[in-house]
N, C-alpha and C. Protein backbone atom coordinates (compact mmCIF):
# COMPACT_ATOMS: atom_id res chain seq x y z
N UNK A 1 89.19 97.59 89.09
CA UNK A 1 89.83 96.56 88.31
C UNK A 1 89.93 95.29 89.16
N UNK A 2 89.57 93.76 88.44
CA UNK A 2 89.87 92.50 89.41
C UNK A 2 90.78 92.15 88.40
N UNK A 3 91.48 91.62 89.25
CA UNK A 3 92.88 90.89 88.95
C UNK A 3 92.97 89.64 89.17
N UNK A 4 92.76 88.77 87.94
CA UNK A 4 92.63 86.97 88.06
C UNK A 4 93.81 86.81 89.00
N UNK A 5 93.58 85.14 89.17
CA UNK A 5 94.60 84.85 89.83
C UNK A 5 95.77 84.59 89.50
N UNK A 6 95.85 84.15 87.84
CA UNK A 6 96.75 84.33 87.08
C UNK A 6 97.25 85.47 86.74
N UNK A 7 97.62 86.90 86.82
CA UNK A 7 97.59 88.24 87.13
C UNK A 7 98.39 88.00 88.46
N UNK A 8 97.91 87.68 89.80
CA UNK A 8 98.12 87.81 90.88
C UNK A 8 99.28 86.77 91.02
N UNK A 9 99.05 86.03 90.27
CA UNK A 9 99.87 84.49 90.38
C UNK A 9 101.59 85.05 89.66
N UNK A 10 101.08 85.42 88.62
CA UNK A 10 102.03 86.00 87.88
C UNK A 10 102.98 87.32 88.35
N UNK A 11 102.78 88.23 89.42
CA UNK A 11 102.92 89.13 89.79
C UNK A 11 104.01 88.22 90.85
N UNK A 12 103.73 87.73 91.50
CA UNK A 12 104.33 86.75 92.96
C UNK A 12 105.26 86.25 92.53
N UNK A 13 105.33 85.38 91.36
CA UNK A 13 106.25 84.43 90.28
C UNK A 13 107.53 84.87 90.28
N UNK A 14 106.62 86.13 89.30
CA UNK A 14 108.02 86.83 88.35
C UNK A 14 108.34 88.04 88.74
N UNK A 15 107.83 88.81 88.63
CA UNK A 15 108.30 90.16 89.42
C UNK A 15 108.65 89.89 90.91
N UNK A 16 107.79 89.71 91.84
CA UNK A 16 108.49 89.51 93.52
C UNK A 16 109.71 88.55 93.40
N UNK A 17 109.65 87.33 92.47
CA UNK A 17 110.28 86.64 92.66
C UNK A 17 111.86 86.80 92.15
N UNK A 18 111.65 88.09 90.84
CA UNK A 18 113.17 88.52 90.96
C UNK A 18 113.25 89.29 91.42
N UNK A 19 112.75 90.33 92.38
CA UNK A 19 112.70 91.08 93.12
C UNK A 19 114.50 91.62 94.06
N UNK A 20 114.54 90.32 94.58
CA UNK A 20 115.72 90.67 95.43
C UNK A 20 117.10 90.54 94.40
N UNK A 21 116.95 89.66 93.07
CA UNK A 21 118.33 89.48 92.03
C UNK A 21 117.85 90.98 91.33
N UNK A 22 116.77 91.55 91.16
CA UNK A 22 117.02 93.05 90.86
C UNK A 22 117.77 94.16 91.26
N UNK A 23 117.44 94.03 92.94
CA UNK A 23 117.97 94.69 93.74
C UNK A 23 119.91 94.96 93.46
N UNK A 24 120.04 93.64 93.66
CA UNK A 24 121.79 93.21 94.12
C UNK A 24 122.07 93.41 92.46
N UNK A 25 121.37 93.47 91.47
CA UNK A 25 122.16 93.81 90.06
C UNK A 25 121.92 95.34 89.75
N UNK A 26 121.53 96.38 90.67
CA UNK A 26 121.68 97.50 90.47
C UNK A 26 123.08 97.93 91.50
N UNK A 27 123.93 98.94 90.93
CA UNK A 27 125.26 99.66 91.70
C UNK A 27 125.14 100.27 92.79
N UNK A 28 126.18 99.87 93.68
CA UNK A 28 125.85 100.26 94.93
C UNK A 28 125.26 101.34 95.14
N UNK A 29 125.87 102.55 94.52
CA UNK A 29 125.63 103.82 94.29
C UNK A 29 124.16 103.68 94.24
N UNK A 30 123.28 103.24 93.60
CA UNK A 30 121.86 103.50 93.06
C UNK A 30 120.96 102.08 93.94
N UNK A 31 121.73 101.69 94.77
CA UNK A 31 121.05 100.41 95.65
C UNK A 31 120.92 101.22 96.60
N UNK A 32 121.77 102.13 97.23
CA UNK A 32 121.61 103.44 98.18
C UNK A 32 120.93 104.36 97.72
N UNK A 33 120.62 104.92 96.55
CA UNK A 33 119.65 105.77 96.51
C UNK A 33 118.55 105.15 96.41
N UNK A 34 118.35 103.86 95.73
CA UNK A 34 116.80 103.50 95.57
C UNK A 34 116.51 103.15 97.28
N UNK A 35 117.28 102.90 98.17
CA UNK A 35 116.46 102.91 99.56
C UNK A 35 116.69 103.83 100.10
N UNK A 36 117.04 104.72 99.99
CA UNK A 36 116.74 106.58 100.52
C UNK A 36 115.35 107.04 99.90
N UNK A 37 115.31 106.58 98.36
CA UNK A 37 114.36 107.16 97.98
C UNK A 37 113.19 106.22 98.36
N UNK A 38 113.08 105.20 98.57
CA UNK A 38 112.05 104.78 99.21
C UNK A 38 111.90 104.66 100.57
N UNK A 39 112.81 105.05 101.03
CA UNK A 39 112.42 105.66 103.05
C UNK A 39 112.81 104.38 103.94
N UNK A 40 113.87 103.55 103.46
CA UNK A 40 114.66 102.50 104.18
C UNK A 40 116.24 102.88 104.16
N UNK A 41 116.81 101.96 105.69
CA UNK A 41 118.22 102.13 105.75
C UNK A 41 118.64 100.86 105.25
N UNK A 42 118.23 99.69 105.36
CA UNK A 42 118.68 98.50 104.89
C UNK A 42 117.72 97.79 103.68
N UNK A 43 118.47 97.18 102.78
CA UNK A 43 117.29 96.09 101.82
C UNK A 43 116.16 95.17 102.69
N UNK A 44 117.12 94.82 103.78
CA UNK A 44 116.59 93.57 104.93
C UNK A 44 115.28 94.36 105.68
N UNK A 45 115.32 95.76 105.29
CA UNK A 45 113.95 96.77 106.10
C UNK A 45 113.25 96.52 105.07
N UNK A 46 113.53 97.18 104.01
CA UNK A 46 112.31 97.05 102.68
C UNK A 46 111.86 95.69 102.62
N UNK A 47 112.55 95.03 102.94
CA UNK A 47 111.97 93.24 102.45
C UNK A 47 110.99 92.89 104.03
N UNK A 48 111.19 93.00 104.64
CA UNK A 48 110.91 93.32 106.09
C UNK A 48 109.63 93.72 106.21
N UNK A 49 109.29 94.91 105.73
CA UNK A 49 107.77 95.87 105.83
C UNK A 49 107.16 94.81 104.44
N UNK A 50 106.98 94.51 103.50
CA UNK A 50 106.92 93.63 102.52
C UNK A 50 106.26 92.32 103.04
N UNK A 51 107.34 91.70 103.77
CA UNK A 51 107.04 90.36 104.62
C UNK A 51 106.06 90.32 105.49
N UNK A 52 106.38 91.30 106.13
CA UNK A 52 104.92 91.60 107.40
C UNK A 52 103.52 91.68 106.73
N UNK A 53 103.76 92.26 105.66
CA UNK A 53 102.30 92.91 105.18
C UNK A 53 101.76 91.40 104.79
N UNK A 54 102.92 90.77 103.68
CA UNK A 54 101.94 89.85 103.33
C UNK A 54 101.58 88.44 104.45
N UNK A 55 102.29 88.22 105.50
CA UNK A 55 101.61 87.71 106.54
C UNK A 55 101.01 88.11 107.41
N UNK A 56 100.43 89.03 106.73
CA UNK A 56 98.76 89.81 107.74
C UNK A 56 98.04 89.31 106.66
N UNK A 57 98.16 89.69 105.53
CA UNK A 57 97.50 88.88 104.36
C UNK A 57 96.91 87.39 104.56
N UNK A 58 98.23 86.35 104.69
CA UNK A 58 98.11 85.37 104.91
C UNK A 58 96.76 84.61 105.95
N UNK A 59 97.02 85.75 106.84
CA UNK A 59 96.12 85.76 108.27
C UNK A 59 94.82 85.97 107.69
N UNK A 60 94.56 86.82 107.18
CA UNK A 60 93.10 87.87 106.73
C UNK A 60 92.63 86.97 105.55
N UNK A 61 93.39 86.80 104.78
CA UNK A 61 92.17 86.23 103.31
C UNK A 61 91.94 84.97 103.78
N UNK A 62 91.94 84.07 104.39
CA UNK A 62 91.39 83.00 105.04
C UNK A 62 90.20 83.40 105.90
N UNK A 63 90.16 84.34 106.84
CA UNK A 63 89.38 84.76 107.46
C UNK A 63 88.15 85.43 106.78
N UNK A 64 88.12 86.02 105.53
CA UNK A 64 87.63 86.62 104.86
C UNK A 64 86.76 85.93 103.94
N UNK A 65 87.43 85.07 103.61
CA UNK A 65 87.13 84.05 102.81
C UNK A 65 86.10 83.22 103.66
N UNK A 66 86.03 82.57 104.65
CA UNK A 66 85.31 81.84 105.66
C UNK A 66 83.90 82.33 106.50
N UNK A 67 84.39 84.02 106.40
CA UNK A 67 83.35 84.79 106.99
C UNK A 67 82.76 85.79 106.55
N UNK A 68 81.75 85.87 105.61
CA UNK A 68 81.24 86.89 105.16
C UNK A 68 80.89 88.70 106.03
N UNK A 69 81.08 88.12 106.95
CA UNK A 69 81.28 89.08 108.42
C UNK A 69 82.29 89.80 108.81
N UNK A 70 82.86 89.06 108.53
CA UNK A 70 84.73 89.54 108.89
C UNK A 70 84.99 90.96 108.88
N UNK A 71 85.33 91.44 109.78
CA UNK A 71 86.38 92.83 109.75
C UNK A 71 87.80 93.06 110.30
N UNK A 72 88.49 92.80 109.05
CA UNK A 72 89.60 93.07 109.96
C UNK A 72 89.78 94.03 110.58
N UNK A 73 90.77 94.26 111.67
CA UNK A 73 90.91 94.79 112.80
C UNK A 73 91.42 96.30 111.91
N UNK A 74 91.38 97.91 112.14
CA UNK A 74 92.19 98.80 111.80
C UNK A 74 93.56 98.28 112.48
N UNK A 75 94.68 98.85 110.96
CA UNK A 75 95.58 98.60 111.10
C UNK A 75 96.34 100.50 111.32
N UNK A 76 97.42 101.01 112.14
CA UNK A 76 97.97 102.04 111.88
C UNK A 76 99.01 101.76 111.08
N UNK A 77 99.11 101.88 109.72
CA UNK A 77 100.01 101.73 109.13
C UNK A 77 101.86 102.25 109.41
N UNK A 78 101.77 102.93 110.15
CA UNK A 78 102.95 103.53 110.47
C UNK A 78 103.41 102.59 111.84
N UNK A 79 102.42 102.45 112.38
CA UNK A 79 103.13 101.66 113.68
C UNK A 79 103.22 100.41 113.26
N UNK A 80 102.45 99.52 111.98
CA UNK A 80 102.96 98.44 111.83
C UNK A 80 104.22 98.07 110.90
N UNK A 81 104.26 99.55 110.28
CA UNK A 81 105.64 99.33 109.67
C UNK A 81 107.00 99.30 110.30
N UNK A 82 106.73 100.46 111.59
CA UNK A 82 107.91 100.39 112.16
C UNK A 82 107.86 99.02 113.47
N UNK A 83 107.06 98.83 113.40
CA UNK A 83 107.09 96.95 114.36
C UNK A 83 107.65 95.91 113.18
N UNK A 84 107.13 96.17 111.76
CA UNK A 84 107.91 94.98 110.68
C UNK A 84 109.25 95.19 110.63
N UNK A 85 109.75 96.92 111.11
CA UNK A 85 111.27 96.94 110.69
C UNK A 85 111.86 96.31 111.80
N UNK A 86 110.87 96.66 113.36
CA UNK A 86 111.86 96.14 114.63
C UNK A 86 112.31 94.52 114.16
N UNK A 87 111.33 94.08 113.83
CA UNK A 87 111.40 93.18 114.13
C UNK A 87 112.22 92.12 113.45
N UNK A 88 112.56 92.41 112.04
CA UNK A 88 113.85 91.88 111.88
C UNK A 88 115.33 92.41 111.75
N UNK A 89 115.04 93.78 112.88
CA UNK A 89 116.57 94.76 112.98
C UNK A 89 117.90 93.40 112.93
N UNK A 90 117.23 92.86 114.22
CA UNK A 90 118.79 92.01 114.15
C UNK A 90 118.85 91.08 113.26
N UNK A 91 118.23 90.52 112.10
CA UNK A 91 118.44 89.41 111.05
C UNK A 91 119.23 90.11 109.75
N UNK A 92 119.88 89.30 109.56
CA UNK A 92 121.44 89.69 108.86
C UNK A 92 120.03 89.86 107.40
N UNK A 93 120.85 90.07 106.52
CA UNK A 93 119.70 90.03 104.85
C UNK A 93 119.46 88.68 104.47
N UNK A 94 120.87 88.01 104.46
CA UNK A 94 120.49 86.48 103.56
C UNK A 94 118.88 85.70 104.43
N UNK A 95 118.88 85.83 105.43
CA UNK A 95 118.16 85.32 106.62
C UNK A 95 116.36 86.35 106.03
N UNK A 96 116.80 87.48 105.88
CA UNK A 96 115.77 87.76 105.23
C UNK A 96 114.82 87.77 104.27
N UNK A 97 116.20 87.74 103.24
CA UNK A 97 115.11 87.19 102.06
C UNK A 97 115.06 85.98 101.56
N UNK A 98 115.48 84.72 102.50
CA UNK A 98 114.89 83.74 102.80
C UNK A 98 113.23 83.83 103.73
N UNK A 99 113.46 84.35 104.20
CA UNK A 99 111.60 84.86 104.77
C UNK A 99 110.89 85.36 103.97
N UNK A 100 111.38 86.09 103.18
CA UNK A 100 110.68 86.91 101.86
C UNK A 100 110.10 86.06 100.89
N UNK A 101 111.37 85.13 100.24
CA UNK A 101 111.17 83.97 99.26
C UNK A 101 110.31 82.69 100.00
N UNK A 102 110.29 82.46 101.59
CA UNK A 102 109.77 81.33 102.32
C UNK A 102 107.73 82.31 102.30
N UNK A 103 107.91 83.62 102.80
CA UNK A 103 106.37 83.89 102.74
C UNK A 103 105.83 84.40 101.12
N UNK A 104 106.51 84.85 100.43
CA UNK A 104 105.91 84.50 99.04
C UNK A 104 105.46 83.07 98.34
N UNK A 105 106.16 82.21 98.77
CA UNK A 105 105.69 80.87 98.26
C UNK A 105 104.49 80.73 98.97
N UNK A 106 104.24 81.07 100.28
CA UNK A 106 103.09 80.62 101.02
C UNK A 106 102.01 81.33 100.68
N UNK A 107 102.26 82.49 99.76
CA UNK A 107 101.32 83.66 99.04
C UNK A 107 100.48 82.88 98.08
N UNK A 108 101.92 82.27 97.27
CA UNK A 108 101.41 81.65 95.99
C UNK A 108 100.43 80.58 96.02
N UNK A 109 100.73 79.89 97.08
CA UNK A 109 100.08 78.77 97.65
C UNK A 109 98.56 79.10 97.99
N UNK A 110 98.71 79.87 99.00
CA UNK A 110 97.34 80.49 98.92
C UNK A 110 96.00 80.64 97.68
N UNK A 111 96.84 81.63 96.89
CA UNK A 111 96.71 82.28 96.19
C UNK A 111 95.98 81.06 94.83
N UNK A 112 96.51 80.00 94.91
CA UNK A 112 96.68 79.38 93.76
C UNK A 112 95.59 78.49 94.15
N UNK A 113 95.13 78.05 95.33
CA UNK A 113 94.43 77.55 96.15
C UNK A 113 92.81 78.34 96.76
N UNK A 114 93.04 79.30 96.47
CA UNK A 114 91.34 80.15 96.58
C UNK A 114 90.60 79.83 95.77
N UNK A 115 88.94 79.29 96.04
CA UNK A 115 88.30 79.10 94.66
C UNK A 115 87.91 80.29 94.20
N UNK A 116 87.28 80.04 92.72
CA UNK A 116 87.44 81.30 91.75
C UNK A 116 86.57 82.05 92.51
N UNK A 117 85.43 82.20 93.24
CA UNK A 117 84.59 83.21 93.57
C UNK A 117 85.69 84.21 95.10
N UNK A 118 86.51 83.18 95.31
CA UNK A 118 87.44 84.71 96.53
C UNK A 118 87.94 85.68 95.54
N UNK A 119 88.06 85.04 94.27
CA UNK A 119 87.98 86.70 93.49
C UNK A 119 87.18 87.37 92.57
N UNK A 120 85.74 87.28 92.93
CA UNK A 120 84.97 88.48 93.10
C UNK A 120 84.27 88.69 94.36
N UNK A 121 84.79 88.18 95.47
CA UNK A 121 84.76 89.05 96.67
C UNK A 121 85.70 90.16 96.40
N UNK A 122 84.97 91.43 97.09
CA UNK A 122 86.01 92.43 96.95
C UNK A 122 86.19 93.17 98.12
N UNK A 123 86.51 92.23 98.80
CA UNK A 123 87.52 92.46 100.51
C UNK A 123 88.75 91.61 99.62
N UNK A 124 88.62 90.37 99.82
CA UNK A 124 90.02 89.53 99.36
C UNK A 124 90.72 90.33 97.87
N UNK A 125 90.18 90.48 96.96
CA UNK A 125 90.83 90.78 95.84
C UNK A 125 90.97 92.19 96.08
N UNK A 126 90.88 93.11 96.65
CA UNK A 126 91.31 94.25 97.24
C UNK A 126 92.44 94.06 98.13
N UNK A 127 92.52 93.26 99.11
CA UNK A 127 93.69 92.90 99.95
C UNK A 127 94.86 92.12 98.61
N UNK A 128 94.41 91.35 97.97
CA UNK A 128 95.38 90.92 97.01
C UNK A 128 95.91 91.67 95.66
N UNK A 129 95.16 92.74 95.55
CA UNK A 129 95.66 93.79 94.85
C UNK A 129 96.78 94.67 95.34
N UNK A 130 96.51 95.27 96.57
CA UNK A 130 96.89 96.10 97.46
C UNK A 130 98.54 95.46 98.13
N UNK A 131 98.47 93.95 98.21
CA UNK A 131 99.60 93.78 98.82
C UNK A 131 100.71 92.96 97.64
N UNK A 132 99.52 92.97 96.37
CA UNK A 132 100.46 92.62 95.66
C UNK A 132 101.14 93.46 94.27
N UNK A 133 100.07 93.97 93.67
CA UNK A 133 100.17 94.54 92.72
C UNK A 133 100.50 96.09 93.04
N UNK A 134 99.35 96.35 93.95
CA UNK A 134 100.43 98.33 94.61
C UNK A 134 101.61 97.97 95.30
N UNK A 135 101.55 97.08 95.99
CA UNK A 135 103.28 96.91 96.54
C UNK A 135 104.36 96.62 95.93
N UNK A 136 104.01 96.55 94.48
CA UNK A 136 104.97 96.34 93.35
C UNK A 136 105.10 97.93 92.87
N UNK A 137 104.11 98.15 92.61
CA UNK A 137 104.12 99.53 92.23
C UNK A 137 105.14 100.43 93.21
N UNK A 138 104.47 100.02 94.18
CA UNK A 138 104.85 101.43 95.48
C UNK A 138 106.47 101.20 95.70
N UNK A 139 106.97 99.85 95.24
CA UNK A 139 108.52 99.45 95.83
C UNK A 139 109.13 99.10 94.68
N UNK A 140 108.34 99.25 93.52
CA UNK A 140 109.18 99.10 92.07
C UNK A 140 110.67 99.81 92.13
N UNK A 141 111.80 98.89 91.89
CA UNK A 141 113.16 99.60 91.95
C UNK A 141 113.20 100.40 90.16
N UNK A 142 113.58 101.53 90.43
CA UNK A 142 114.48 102.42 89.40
C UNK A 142 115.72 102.00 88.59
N UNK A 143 115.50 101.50 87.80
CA UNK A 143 117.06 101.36 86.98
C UNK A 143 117.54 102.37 86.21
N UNK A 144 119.03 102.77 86.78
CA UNK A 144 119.80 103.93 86.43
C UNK A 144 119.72 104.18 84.73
């Protein structure tokens, strides 16, 4: 499946973009289970592994885009998740999902800014599927 950019555009907008007023309008009770059940201790972690990914993104579809050559580097997914959580352990949440809302805009930007053929390359529209549309999927919150 390719996913226009309007699709992709739309995904970033509206869903990521209420993303975190989703979060804080579900009960504490079920704000704690939806990050147990998705394998975080804090919101500021889930937003965190999220953030990282899509500024590897940021990094890569430019590169991708420029170089028909390009490989990005293997990533271990486990060690870069737990380097996205180190790394904003000590940032309080508000601080976070100001990074969240500051690197989604820079998504959109991107995003809105690729000419039409970076999406039927299918390195980039695979990376923009993957970090946008399964990462919706994969971190979709549960309402009680």
């Amino acid at each position: 499946m390719t996913l226009s950019r309007d699709d992709i555009l739309a995904a970033l907008q509206n869903d990521w973009g209420a993303y975190p007023a989703r979060f804080h309008r579900l009960s504490a009770p079920s704000r704690a289970a939806e990050l147990k059940r998705q394998g975080y201790r804090r919101f500021a972690d889930l937003l965190a592994h999220i953030i990282s990914w899509w500024r590897d993104a940021l990094k890569t579809i430019p590169l991708l885009l420029t170089d028909p050559d390009y490989r990005p580097p293997e990533i271990d997914v486990d060690t870069f998740n737990a380097w996205a959580i180190a790394t904003f352990r000590a940032v309080g949440e508000p601080s976070v999902v100001e990074a969240f809302d500051d690197t989604r805009q820079a998504l959109i930007d991107l995003v809105g800014g690729l000419p039409e053929q970076a999406f039927q390359d299918e390195r980039i529209a695979w990376r923009l599927e993957i970090e946008v549309v399964g990462h919706l999927k994969e971190h979709d919150l549960k309402q009680p």
